[in-house]
Protein backbone atom coordinates (compact mmCIF):
# COMPACT_ATOMS: atom_id res chain seq x y z
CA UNK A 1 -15.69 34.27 6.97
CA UNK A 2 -18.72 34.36 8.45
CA UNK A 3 -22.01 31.77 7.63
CA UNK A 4 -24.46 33.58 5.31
CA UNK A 5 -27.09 32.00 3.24
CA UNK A 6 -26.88 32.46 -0.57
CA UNK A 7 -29.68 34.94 -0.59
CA UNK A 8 -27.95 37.58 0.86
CA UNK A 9 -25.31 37.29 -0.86
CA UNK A 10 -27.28 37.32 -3.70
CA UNK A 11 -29.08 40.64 -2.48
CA UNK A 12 -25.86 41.86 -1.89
CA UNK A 13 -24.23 41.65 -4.62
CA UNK A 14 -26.86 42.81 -6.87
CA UNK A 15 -26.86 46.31 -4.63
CA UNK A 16 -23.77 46.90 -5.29
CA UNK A 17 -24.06 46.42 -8.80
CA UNK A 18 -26.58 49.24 -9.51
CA UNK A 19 -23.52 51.58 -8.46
CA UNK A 20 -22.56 50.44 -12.19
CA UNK A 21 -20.04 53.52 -13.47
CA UNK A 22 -19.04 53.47 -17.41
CA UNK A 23 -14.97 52.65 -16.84
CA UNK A 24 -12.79 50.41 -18.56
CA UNK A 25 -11.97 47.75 -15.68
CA UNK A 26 -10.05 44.35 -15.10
CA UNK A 27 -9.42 43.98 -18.98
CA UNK A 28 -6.30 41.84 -20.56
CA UNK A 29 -5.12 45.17 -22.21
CA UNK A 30 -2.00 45.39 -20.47
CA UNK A 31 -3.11 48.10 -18.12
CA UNK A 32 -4.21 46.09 -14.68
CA UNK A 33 -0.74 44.49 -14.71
CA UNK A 34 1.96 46.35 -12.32
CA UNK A 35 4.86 47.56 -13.60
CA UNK A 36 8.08 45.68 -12.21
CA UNK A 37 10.26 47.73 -10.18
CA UNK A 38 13.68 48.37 -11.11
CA UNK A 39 15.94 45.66 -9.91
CA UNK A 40 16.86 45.35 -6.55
CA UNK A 41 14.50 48.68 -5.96
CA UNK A 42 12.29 47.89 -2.83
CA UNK A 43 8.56 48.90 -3.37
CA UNK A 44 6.81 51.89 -0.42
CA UNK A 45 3.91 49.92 0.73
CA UNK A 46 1.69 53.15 -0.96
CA UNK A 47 3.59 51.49 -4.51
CA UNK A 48 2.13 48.46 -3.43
CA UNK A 49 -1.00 49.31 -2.51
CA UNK A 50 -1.18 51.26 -6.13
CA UNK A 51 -0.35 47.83 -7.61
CA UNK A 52 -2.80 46.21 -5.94
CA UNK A 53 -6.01 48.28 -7.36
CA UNK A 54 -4.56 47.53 -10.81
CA UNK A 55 -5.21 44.20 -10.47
CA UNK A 56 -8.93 45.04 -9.98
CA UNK A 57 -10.53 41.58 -9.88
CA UNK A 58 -9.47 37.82 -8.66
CA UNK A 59 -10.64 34.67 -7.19
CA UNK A 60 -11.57 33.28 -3.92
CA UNK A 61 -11.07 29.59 -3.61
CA UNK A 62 -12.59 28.22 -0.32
CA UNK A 63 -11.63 24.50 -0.94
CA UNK A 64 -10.67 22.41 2.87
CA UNK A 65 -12.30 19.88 4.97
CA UNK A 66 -15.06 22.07 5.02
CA UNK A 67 -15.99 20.94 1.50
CA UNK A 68 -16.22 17.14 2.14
CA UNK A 69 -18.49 17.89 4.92
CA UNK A 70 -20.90 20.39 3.29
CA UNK A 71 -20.52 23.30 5.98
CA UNK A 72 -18.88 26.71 6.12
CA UNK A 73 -17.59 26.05 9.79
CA UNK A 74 -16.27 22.57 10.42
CA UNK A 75 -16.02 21.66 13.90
CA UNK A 76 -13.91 19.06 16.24
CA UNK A 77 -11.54 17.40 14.49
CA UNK A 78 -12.41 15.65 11.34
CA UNK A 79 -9.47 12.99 10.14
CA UNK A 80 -6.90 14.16 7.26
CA UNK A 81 -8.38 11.16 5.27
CA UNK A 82 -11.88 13.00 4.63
CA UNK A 83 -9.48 15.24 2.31
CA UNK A 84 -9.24 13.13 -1.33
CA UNK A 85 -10.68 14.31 -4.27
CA UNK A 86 -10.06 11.08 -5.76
CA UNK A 87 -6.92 12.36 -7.92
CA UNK A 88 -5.08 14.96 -8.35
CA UNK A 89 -6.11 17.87 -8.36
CA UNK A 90 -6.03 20.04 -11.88
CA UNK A 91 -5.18 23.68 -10.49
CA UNK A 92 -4.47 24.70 -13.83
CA UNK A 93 -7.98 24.41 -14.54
CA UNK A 94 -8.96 26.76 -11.59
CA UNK A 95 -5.89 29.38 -13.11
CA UNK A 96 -7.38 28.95 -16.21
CA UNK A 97 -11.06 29.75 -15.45
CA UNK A 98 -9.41 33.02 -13.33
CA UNK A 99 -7.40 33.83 -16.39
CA UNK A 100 -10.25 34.10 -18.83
CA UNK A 101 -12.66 35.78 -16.32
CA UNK A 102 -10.43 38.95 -16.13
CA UNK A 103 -9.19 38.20 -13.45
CA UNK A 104 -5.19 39.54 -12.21
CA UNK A 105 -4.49 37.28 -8.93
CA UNK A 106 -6.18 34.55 -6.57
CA UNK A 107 -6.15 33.85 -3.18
CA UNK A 108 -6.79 29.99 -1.36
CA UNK A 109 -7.62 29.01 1.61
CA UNK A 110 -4.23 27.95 3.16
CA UNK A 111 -6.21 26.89 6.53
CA UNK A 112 -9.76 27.76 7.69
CA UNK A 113 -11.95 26.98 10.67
CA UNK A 114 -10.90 23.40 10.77
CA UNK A 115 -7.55 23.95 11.43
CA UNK A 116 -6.35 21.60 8.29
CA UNK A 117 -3.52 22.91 6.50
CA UNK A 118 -3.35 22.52 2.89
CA UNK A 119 0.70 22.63 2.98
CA UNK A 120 3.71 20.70 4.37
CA UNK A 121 3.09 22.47 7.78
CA UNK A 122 6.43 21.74 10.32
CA UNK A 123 4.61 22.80 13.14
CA UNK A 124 1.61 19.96 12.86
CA UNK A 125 0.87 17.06 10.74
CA UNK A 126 -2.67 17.89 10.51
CA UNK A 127 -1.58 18.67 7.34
CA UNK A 128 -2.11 17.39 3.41
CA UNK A 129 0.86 15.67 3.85
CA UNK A 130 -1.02 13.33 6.97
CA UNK A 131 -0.43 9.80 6.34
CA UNK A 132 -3.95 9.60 6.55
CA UNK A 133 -4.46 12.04 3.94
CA UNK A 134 -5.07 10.36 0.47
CA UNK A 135 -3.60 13.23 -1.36
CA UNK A 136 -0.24 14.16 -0.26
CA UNK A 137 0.58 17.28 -2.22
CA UNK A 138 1.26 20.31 -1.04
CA UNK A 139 -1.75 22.44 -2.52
CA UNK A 140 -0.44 25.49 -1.96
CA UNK A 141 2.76 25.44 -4.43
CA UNK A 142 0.41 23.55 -6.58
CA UNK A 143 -1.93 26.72 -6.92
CA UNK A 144 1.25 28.81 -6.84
CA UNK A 145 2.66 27.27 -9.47
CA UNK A 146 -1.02 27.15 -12.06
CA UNK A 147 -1.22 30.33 -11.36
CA UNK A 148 2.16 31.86 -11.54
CA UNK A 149 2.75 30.13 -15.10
CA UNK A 150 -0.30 32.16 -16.27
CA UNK A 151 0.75 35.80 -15.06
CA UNK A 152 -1.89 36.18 -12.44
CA UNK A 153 -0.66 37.43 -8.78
CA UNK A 154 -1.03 34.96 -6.24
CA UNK A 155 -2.49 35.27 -2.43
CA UNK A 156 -3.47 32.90 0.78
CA UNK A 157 -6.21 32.79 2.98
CA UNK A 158 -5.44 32.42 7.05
CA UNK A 159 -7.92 32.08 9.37
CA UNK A 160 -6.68 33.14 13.14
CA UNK A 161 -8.42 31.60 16.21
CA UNK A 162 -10.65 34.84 17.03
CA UNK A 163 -12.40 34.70 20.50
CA UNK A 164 -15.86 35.28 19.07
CA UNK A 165 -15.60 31.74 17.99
CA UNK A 166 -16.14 30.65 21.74
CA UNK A 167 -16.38 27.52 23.28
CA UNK A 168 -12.86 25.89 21.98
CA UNK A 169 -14.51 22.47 22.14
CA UNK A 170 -16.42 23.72 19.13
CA UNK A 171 -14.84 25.69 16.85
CA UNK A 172 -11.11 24.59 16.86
CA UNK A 173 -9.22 26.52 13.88
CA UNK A 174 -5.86 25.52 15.18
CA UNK A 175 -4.37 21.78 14.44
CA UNK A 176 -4.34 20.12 17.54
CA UNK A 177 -0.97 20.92 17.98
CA UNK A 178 -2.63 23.89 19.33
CA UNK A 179 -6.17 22.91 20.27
CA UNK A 180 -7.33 26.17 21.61
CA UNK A 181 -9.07 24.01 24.72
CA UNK A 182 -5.91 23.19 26.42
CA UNK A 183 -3.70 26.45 24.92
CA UNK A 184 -3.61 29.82 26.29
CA UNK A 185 -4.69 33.38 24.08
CA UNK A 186 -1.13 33.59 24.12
CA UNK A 187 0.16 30.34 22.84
CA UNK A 188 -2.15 30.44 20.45
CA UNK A 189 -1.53 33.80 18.70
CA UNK A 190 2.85 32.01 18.75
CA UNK A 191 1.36 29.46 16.92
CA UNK A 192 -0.01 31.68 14.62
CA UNK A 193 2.33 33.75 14.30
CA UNK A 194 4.92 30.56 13.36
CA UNK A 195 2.67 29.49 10.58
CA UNK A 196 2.31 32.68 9.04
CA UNK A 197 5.82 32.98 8.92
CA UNK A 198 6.47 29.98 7.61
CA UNK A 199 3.76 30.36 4.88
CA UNK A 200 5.67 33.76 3.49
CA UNK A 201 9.50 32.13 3.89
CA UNK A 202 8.45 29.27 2.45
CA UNK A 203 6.25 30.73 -0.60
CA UNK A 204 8.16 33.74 -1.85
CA UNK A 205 5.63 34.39 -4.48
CA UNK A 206 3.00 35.09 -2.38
CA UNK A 207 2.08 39.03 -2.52
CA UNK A 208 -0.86 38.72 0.28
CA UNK A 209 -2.16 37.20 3.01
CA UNK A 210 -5.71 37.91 4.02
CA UNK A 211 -6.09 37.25 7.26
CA UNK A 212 -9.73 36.08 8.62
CA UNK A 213 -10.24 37.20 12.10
CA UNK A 214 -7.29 38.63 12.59
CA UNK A 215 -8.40 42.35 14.31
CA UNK A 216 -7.90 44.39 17.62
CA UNK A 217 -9.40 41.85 19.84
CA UNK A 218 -5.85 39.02 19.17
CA UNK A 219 -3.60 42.32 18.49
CA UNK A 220 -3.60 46.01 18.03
CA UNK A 221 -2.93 47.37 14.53
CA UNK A 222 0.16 48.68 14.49
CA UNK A 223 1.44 45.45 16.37
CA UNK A 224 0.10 43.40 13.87
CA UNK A 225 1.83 45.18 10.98
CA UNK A 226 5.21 45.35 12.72
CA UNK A 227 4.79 41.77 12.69
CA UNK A 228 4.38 41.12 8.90
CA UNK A 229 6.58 43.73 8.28
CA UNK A 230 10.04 42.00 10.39
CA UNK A 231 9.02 39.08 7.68
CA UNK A 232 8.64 40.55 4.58
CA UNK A 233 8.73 44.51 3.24
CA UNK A 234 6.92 43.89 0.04
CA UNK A 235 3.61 41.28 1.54
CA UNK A 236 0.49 43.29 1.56
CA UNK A 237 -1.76 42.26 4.35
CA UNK A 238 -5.44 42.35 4.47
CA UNK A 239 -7.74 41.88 7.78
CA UNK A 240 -11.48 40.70 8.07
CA UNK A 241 -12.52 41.98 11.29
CA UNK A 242 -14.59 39.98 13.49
CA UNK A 243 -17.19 42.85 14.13
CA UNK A 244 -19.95 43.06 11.49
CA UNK A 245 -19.92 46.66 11.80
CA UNK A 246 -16.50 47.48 11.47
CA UNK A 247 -16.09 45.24 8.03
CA UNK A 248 -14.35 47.64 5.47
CA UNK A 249 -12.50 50.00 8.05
CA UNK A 250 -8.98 50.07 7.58
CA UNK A 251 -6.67 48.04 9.74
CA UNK A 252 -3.88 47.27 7.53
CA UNK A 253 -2.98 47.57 4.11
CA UNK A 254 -5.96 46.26 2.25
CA UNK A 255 -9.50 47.39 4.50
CA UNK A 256 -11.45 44.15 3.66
CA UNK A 257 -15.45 44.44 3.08
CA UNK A 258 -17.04 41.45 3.22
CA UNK A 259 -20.36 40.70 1.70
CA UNK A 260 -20.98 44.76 0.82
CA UNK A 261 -19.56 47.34 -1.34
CA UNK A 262 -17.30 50.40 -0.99
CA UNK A 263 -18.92 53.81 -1.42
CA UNK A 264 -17.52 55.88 -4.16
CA UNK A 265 -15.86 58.41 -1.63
CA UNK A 266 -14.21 55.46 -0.22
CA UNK A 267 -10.46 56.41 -0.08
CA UNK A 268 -9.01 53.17 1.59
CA UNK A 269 -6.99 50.70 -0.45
CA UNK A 270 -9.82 48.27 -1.00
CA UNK A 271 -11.05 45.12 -1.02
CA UNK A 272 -14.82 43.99 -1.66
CA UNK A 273 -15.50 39.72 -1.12
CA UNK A 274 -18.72 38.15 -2.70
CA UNK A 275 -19.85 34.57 -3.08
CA UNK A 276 -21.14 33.74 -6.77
CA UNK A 277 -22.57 30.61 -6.10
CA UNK A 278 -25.78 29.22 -3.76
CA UNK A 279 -23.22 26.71 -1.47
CA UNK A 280 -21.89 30.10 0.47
CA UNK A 281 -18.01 30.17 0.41
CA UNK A 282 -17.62 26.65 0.04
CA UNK A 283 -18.71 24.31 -2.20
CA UNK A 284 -22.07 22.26 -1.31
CA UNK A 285 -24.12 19.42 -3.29
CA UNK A 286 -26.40 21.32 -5.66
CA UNK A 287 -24.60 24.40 -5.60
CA UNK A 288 -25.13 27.00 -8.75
CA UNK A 289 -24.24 30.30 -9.97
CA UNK A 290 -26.74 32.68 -8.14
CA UNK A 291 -24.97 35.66 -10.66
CA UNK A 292 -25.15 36.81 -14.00
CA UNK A 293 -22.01 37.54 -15.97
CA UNK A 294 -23.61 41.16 -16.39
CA UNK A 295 -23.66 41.45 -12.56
CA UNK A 296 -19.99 40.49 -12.30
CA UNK A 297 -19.30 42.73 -14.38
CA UNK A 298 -21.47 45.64 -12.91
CA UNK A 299 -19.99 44.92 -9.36
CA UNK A 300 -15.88 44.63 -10.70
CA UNK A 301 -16.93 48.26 -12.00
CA UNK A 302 -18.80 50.38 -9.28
CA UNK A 303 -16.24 48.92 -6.58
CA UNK A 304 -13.19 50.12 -9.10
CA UNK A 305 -14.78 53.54 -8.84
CA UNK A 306 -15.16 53.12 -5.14
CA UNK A 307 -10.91 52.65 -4.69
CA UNK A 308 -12.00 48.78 -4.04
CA UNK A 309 -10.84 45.24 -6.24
CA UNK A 310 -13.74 42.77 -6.21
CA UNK A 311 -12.62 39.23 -4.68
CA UNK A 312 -15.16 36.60 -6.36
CA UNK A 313 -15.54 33.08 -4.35
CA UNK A 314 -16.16 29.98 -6.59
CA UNK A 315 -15.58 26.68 -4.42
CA UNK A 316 -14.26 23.74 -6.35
CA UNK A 317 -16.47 20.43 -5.54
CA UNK A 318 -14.99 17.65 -3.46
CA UNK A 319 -12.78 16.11 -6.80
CA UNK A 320 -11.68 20.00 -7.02
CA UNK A 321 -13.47 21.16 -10.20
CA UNK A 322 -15.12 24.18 -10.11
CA UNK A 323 -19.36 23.77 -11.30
CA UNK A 324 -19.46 24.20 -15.21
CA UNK A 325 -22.32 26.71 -14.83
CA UNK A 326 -20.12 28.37 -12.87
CA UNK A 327 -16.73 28.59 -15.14
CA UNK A 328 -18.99 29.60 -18.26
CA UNK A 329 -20.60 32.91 -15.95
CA UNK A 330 -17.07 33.60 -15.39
CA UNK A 331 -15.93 33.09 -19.16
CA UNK A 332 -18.88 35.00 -19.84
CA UNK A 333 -18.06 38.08 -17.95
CA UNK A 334 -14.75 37.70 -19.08
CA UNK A 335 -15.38 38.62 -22.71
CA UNK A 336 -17.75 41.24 -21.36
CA UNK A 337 -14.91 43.06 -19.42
CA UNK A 338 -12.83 42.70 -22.51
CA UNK A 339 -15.38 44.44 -24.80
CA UNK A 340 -15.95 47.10 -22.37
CA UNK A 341 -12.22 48.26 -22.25
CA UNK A 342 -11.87 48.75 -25.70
């Protein structure tokens, strides 16, 4: 994800809204739900990519080091014991707040720029599981689990080690198991490689991975897909380029546009990422809803019509609760997505 101050997103999101179309979208009706195949029937990836513009709307939860440190980008490495929300962690609440905003599937931050996995990584212990770490869960099945029990689709968030990040003293994005200052391009990509892997083995349930970063510059498309694809048949796989300019073009299954809308002759499987609140993509001290449940609402519509799902960042604070002004603009356009689909 790139660093962006809450105006523009703001400003952003509001443009897209005025594309506002009069269909039925992301409503609890029965209709944004896939259809199970029949059993033991393998899904094309064009059946999957069908399923995935039912779902129409979800949630992105940035919630890592980054949060206890009040930044988008963490840099260096920051000890395992900076992660404890003081308790554990109620992801029910966050599948519930999804679950009433209309909302079909989520997708978490597995690792981001500071390299901190939120899993029981076996390739590095600068992991939740840390000794250091106060919390010791594995965050991951817990949001699998909130959110499976509810019906909604579940994703993760992987941030790859892109070179535009530059000096590897800075930026790290790989445990130190990996510290990009002392591991080749190469290396690094195995490593990555490993861990994505082992997130898809080791959570079945996931659908998607959306994969930060990951574009032509650390591997050429249809390398990249052969990849996933020797994993698992039936993972969709989205990619953020790095390139400002490029955000939105197709690259593998799900063309990711982040911070800006699809057009309406927009033919690409879709996928359209705002921030809602005025921290950025990660929660910050005095962060608010910068949104109106109306402009939800308008945006999940014009970037339906545009072949595009809306993916809606709220950031959970640093005990892991999502901002009440926040939940109640999602309840809020919740009931107005309802009312508009029947």
């Amino acid at each position: 994800m790139k660093m962006n101050n809450g105006k523009s997103m703001l400003m952003g999101l509001a443009a897209a809204a005025t594309l506002m179309c009069g269909i039925a979208v992301a409503a609890d009706d029965g209709s944004a739900a896939p259809q199970p195949a029949a059993p033991g029937a393998a899904k094309s990836i064009k059946e999957l990519q069908e399923d995935f513009l039912k779902l129409k709307f979800g949630m992105f939860i940035h919630y890592n080091l980054e949060t206890y440190h009040g930044v988008e980008w963490l840099s260096g490495y920051h000890s395992p014991a900076d992660f404890n929300p003081g308790g554990t962690i109620d992801t029910d609440a966050w599948a519930d707040t999804a679950k009433s905003a209309g909302m079909k599937y989520a997708v978490l931050t597995a690792k981001h720029v500071s390299g901190f996995c939120l899993w029981d990584s076996k390739y590095t212990t600068y992991d939740i599981m840390n000794p250091e770490c106060p919390y010791k869960q594995d965050l991951v099945a817990q949001f699998i689990k909130s959110f499976k029990s509810r019906g909604l689709k579940v994703g993760l968030y992987y941030c790859w080690r892109h070179p535009g990040f530059g000096d590897p003293g800075k930026y790290k994005v790989l445990p130190p198991e990996c510290d990009p200052s002392t591991h080749s391009m190469k290396e690094q990509i195995e490593f990555q490689e490993k861990q994505i892997a082992e997130l898809i083995e080791k959570y079945p349930d996931v659908f998607y991975i959306w994969n930060d970063g990951l574009d032509k510059e650390i591997m050429p498309a249809e390398k990249t897909l052969a990849f996933f694809r020797s994993i698992s048949s039936n993972v969709l796989v989205g990619c953020n380029w790095w390139d400002v300019d490029k955000k939105g073009t197709p690259i593998a299954d799900i063309a990711i546009n982040e911070l800006n809308g699809f057009s309406e002759t927009n033919t690409a499987t879709g996928e359209s990422c705002w921030c809602m609140e005025s921290g950025g993509w990660f929660w910050k001290e005095g962060t608010r809803p910068l949104i109106t449940a109306q402009q939800v609402v308008n945006s999940v519509t014009s970037e339906n019509r545009g072949h595009a799902n809306v993916l809606l960042d709220v950031g959970p604070d640093k005990h892991g609760r999502f901002e009440k002004a926040s939940v109640k603009v999602l309840e809020e356009a919740g009931k107005l997505l309802q009312n508009k689909a029947q």
